[in-house]
Structures are given as C-alpha cells and as structure tokens.
PDB file of N, CA and C in Angstrom:
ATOM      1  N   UNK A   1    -102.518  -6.430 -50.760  1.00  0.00           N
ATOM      2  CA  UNK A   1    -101.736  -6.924 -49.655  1.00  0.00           C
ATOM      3  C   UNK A   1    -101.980  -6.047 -48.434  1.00  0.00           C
ATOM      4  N   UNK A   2    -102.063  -6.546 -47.156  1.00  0.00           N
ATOM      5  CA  UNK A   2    -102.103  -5.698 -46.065  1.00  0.00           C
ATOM      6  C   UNK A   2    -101.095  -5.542 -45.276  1.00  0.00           C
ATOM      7  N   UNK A   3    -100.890  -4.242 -44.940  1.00  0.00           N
ATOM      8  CA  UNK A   3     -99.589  -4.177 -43.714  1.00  0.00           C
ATOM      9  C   UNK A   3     -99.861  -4.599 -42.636  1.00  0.00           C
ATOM     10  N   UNK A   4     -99.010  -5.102 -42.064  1.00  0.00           N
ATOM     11  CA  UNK A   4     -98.917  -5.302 -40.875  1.00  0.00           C
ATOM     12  C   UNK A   4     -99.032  -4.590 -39.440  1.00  0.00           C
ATOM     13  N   UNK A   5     -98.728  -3.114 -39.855  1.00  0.00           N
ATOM     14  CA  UNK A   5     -99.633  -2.277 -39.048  1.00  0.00           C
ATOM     15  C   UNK A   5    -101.060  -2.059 -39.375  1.00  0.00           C
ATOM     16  N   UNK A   6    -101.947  -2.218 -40.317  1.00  0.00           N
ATOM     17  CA  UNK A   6    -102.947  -2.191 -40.134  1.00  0.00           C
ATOM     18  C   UNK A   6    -103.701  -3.804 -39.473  1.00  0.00           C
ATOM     19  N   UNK A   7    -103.012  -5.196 -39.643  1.00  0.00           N
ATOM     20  CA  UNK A   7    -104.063  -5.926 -38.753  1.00  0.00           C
ATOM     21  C   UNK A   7    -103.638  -5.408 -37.132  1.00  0.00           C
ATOM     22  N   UNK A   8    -102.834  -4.827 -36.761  1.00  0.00           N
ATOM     23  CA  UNK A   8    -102.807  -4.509 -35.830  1.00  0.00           C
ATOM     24  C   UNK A   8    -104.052  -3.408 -34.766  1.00  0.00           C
ATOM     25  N   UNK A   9    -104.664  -3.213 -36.118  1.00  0.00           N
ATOM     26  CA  UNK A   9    -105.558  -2.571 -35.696  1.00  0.00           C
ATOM     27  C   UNK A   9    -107.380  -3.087 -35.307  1.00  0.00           C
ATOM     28  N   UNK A  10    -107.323  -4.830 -35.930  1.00  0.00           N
ATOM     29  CA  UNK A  10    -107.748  -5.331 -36.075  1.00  0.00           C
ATOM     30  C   UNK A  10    -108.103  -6.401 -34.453  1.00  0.00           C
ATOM     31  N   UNK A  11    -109.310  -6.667 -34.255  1.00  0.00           N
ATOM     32  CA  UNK A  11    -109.810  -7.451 -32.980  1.00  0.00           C
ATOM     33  C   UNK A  11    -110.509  -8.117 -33.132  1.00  0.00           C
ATOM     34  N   UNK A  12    -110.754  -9.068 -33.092  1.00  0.00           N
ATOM     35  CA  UNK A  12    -111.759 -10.499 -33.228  1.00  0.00           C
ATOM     36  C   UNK A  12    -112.321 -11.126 -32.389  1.00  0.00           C
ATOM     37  N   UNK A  13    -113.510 -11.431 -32.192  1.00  0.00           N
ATOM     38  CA  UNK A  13    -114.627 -12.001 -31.422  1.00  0.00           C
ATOM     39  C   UNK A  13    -114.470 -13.326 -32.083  1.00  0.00           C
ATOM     40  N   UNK A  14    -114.179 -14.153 -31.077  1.00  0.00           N
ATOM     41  CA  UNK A  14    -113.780 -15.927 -31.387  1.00  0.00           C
ATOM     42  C   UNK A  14    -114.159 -16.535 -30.241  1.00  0.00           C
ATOM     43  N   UNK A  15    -115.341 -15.977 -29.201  1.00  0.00           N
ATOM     44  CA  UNK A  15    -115.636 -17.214 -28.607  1.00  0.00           C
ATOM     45  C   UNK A  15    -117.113 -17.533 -28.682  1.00  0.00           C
ATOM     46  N   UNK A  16    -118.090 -16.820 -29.356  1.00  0.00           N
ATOM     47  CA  UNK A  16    -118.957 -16.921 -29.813  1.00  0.00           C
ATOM     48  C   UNK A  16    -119.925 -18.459 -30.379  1.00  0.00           C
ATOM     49  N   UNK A  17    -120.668 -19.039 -30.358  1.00  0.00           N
ATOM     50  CA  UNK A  17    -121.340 -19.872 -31.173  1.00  0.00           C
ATOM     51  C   UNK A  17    -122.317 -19.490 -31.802  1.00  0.00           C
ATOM     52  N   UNK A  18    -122.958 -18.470 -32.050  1.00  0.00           N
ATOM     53  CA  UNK A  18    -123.555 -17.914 -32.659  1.00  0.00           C
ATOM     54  C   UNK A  18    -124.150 -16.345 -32.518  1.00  0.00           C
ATOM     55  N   UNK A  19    -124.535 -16.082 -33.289  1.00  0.00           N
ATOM     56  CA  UNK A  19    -125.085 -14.643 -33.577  1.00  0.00           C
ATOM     57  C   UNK A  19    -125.279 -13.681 -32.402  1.00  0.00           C
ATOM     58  N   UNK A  20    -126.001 -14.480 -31.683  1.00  0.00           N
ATOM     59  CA  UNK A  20    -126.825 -13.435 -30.579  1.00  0.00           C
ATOM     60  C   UNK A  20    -125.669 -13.406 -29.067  1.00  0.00           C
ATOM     61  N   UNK A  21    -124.754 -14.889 -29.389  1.00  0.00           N
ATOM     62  CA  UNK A  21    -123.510 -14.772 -28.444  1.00  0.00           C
ATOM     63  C   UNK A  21    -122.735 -13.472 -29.137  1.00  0.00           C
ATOM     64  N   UNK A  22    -122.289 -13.934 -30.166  1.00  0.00           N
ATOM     65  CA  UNK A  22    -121.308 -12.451 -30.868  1.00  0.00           C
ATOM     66  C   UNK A  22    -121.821 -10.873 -30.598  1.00  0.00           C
ATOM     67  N   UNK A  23    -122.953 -10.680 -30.618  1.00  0.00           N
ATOM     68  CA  UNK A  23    -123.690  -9.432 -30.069  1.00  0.00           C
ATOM     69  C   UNK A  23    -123.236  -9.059 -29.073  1.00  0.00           C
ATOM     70  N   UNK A  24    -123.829  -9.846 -28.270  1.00  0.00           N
ATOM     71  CA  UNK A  24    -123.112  -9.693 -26.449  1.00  0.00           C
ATOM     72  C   UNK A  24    -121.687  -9.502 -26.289  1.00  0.00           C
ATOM     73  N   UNK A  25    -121.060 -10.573 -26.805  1.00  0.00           N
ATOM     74  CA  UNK A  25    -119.382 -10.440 -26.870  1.00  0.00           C
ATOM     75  C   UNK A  25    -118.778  -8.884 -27.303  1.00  0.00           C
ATOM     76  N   UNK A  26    -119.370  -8.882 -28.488  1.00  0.00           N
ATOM     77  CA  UNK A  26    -118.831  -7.676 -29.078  1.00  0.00           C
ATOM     78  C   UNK A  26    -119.059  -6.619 -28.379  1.00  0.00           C
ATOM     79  N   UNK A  27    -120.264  -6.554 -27.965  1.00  0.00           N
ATOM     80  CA  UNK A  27    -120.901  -5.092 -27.285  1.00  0.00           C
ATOM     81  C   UNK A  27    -119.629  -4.560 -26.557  1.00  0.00           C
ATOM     82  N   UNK A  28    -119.524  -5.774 -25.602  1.00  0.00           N
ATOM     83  CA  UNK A  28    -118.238  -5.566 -24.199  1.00  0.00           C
ATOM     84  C   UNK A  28    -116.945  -4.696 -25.062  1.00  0.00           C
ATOM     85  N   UNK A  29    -116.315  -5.603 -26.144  1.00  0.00           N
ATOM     86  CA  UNK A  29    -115.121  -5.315 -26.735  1.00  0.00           C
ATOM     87  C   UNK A  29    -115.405  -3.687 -26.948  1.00  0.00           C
ATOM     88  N   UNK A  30    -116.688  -3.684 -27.834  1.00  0.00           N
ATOM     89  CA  UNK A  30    -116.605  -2.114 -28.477  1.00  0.00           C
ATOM     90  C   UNK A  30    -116.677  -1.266 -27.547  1.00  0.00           C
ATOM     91  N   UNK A  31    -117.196  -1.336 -25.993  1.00  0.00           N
ATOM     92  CA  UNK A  31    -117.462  -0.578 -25.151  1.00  0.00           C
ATOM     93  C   UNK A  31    -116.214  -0.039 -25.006  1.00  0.00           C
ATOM     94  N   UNK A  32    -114.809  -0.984 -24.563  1.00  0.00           N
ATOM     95  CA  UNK A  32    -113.634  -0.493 -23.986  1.00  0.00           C
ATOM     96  C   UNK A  32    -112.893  -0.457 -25.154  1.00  0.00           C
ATOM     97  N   UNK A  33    -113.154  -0.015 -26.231  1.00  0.00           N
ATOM     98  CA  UNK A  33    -112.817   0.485 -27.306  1.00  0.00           C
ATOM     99  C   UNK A  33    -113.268   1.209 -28.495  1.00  0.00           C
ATOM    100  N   UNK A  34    -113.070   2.403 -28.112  1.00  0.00           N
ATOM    101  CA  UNK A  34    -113.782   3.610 -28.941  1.00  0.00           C
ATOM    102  C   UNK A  34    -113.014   3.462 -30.397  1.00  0.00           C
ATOM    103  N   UNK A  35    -113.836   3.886 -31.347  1.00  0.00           N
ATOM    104  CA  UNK A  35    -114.052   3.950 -32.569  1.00  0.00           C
ATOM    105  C   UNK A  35    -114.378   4.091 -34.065  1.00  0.00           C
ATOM    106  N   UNK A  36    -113.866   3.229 -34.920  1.00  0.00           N
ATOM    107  CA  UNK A  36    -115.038   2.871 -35.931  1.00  0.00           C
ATOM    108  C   UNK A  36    -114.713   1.701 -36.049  1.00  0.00           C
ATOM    109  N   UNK A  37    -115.966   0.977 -36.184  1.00  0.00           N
ATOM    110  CA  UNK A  37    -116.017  -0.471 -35.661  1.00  0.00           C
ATOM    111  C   UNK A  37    -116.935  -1.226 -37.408  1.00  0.00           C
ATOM    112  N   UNK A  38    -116.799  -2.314 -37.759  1.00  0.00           N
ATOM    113  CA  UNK A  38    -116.766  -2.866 -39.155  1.00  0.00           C
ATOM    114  C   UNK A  38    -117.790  -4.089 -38.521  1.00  0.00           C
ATOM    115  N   UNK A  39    -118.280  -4.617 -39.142  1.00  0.00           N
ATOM    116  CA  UNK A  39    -118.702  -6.053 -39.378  1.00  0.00           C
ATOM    117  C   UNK A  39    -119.168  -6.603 -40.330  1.00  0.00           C
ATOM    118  N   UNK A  40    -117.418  -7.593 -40.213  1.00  0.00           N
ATOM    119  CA  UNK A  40    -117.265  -8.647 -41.560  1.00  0.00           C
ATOM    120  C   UNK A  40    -117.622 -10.117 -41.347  1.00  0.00           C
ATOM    121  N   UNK A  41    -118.567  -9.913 -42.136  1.00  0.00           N
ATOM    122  CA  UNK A  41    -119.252 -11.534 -42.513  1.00  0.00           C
ATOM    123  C   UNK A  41    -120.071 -11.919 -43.581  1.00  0.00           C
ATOM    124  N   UNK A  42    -120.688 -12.422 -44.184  1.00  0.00           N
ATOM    125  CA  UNK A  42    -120.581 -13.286 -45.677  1.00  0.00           C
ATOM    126  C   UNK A  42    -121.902 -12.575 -45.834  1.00  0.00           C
ATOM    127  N   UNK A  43    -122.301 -12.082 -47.031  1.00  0.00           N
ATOM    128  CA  UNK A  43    -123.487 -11.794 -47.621  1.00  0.00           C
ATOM    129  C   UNK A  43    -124.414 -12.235 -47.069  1.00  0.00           C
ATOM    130  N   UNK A  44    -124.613 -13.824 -47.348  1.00  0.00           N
ATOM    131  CA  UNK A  44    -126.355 -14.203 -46.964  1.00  0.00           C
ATOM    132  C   UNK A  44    -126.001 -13.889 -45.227  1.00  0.00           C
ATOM    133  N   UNK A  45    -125.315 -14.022 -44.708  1.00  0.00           N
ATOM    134  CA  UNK A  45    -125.472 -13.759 -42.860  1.00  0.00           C
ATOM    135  C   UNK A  45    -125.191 -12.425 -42.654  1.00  0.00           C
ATOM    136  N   UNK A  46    -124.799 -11.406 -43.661  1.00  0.00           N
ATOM    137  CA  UNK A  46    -125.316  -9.522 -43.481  1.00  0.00           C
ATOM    138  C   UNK A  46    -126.399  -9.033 -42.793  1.00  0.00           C
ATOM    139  N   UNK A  47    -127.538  -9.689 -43.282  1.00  0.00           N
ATOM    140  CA  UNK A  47    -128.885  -8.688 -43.055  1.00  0.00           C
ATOM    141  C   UNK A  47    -128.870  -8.971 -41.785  1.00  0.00           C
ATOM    142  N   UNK A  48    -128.787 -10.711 -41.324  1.00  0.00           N
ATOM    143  CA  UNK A  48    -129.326 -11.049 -40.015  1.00  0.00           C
ATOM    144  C   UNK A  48    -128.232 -10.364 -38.794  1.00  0.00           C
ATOM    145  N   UNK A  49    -127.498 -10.376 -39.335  1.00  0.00           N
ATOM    146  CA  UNK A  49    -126.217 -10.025 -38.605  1.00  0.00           C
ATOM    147  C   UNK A  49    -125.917  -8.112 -38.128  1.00  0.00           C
ATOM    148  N   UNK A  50    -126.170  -7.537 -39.122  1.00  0.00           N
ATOM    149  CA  UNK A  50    -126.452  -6.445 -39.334  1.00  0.00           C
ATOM    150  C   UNK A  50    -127.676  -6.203 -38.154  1.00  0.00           C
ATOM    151  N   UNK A  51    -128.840  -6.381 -38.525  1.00  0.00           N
ATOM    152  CA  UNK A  51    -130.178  -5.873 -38.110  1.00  0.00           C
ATOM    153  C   UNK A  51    -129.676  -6.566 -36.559  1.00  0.00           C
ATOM    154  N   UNK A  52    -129.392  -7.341 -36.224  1.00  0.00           N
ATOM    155  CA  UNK A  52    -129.065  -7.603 -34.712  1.00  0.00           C
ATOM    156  C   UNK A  52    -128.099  -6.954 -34.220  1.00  0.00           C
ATOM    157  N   UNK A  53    -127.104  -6.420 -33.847  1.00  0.00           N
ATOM    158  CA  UNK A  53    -126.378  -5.491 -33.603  1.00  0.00           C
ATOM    159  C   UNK A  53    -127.197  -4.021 -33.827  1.00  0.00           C
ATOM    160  N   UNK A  54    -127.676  -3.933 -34.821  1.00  0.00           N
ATOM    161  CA  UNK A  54    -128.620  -2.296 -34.578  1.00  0.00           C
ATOM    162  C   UNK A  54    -129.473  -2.378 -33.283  1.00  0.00           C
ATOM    163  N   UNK A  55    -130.015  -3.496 -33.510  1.00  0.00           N
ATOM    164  CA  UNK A  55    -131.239  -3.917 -32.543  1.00  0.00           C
ATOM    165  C   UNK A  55    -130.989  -3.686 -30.795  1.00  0.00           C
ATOM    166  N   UNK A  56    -129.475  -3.788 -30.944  1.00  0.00           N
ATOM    167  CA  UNK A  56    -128.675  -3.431 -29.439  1.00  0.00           C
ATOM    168  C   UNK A  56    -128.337  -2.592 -29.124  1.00  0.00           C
ATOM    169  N   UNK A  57    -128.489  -1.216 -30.301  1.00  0.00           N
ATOM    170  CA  UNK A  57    -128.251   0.025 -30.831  1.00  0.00           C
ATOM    171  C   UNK A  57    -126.482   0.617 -31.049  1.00  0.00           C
ATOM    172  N   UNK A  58    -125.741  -1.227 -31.427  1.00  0.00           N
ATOM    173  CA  UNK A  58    -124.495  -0.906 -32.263  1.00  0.00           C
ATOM    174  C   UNK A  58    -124.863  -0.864 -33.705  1.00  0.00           C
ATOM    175  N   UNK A  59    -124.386   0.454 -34.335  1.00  0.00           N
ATOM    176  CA  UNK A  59    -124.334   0.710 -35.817  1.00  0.00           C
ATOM    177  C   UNK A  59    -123.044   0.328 -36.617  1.00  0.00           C
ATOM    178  N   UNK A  60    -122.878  -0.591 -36.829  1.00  0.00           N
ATOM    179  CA  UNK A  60    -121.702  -0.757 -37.091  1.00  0.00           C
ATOM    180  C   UNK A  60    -121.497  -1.011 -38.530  1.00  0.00           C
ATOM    181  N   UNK A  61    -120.214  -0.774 -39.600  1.00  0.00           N
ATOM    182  CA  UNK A  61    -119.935  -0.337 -41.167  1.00  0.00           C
ATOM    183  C   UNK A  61    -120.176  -1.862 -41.349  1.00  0.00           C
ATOM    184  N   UNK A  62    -120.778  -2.395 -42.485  1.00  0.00           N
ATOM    185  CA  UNK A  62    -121.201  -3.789 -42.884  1.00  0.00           C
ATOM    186  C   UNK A  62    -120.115  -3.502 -44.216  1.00  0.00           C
ATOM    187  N   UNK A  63    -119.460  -4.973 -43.962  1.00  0.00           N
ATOM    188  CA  UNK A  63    -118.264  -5.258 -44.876  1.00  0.00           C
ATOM    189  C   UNK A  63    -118.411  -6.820 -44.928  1.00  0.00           C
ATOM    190  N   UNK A  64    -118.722  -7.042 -46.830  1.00  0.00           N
ATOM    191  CA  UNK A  64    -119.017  -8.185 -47.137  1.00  0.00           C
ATOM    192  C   UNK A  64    -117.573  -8.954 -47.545  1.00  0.00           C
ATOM    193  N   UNK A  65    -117.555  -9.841 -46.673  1.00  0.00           N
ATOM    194  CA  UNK A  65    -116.217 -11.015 -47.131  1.00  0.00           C
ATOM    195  C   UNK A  65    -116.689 -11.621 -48.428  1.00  0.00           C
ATOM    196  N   UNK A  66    -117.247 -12.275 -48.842  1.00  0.00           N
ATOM    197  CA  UNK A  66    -117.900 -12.799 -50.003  1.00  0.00           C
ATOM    198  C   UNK A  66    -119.372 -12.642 -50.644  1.00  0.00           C
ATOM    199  N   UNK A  67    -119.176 -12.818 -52.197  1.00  0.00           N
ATOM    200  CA  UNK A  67    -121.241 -12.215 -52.623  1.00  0.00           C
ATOM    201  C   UNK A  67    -120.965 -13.048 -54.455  1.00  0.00           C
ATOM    202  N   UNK A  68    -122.260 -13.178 -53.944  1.00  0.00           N
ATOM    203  CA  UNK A  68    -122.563 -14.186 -55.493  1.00  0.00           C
ATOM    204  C   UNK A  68    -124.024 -14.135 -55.368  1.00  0.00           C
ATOM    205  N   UNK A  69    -124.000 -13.604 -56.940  1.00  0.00           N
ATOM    206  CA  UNK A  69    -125.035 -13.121 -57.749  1.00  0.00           C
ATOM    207  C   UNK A  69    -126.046 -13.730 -57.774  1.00  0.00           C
ATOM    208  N   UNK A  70    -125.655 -15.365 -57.883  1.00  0.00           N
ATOM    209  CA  UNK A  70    -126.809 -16.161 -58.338  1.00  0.00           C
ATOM    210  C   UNK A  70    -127.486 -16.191 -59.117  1.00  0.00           C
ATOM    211  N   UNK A  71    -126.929 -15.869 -60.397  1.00  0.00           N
ATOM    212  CA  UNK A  71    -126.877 -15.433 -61.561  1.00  0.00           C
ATOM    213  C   UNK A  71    -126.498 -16.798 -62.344  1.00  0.00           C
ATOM    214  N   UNK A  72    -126.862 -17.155 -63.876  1.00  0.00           N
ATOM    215  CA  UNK A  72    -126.465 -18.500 -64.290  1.00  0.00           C
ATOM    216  C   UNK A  72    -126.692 -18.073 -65.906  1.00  0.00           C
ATOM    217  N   UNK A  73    -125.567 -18.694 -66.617  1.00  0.00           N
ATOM    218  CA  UNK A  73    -125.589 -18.410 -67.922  1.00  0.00           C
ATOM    219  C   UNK A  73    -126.891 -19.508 -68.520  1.00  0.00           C
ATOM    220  N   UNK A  74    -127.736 -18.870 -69.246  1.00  0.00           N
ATOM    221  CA  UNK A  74    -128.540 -19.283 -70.249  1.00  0.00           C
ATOM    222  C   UNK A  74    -128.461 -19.731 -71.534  1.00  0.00           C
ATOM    223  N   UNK A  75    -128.375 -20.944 -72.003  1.00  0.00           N
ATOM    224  CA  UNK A  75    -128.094 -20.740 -73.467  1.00  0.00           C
ATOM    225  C   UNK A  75    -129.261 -21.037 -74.499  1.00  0.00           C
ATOM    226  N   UNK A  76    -129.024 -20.469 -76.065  1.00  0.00           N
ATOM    227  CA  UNK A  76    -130.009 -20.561 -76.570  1.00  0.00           C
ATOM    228  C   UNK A  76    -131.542 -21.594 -76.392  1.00  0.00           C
ATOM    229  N   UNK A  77    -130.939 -22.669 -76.215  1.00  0.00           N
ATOM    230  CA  UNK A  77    -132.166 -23.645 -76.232  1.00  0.00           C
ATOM    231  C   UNK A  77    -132.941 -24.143 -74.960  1.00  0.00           C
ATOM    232  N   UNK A  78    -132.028 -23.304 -74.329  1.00  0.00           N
ATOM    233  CA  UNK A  78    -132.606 -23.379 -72.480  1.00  0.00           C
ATOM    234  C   UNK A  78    -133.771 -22.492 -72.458  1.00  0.00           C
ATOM    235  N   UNK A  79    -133.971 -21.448 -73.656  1.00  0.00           N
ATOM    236  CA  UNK A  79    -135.005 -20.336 -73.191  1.00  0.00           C
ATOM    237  C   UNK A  79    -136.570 -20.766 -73.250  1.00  0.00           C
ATOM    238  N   UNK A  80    -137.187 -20.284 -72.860  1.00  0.00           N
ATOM    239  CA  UNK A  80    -138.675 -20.690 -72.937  1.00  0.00           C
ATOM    240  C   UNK A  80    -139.263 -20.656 -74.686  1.00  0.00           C
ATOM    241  N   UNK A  81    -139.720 -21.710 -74.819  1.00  0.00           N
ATOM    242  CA  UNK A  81    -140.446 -21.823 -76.026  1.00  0.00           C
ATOM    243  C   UNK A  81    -141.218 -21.115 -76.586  1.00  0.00           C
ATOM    244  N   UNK A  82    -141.849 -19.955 -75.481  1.00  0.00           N
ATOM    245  CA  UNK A  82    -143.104 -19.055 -75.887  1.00  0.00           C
ATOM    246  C   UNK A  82    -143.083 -18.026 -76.839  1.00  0.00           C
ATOM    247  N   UNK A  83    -140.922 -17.831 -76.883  1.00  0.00           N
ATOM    248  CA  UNK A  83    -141.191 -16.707 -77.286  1.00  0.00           C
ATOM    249  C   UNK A  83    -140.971 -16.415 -78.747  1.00  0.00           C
TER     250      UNK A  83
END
C-alpha cells in the first residue's frame, strides 16, 4: 500500500504522444526539479525508453511496471521426437 505522502512526491508527464515528446517534456520538469528522478514504464518499452533519455544525457533509475517471461509450460508429448 502507498502513503499518501509519498505520491505526493510523485509528478507525471501526461501531455506527451510519444517517446521523443516525453523526453522533451520531461527534460523541462526535471530541470526545475532537482533530484532522483525514476522512469516507469513497461518492460518491452524500457530499453527504447531508457536509451533515449540517456541519449539527452538524463540518467534516470529504470523501474519496470510490468515483465513476462515468455516462458510456456511444455508437456511431455509436446517435446521433440529426437530425443
């Protein structure tokens, strides 16, 4: 559960349509607000998301909202015949 003083500590970039808008947006926010600064967004959009913001030379803590393995149960007769 989270307190309520901590989303208070919390700021959100919501006018964005995509990636390279959120960069720009954010830059501004983080400028007039010193910190430690997070960016939360979904596994597969990490790397791209991540590596663009470095690229502007914000380093910012990568925090995954969601992650799946992609991983799938096998059962006996599913396996390859070879072996």
């Amino acid at each position: 559960m989270v307190d309520k003083s901590e989303l208070d500590n919390l700021i959100f970039e919501n006018q964005s349509r995509n990636t390279f808008e959120n960069i720009s947006y954010s830059k501004d926010i983080i400028k007039n607000n010193k910190g430690t600064w997070g960016l939360i967004t979904s596994a597969s959009h990490m790397p791209r998301s991540y590596f663009g913001f470095k690229k502007q030379g914000l380093i910012l803590e990568p925090i995954i909202a969601d992650y799946r393995t992609g991983t799938r149960f096998i059962r006996r007769n599913e396996r390859s015949s070879s072996n």
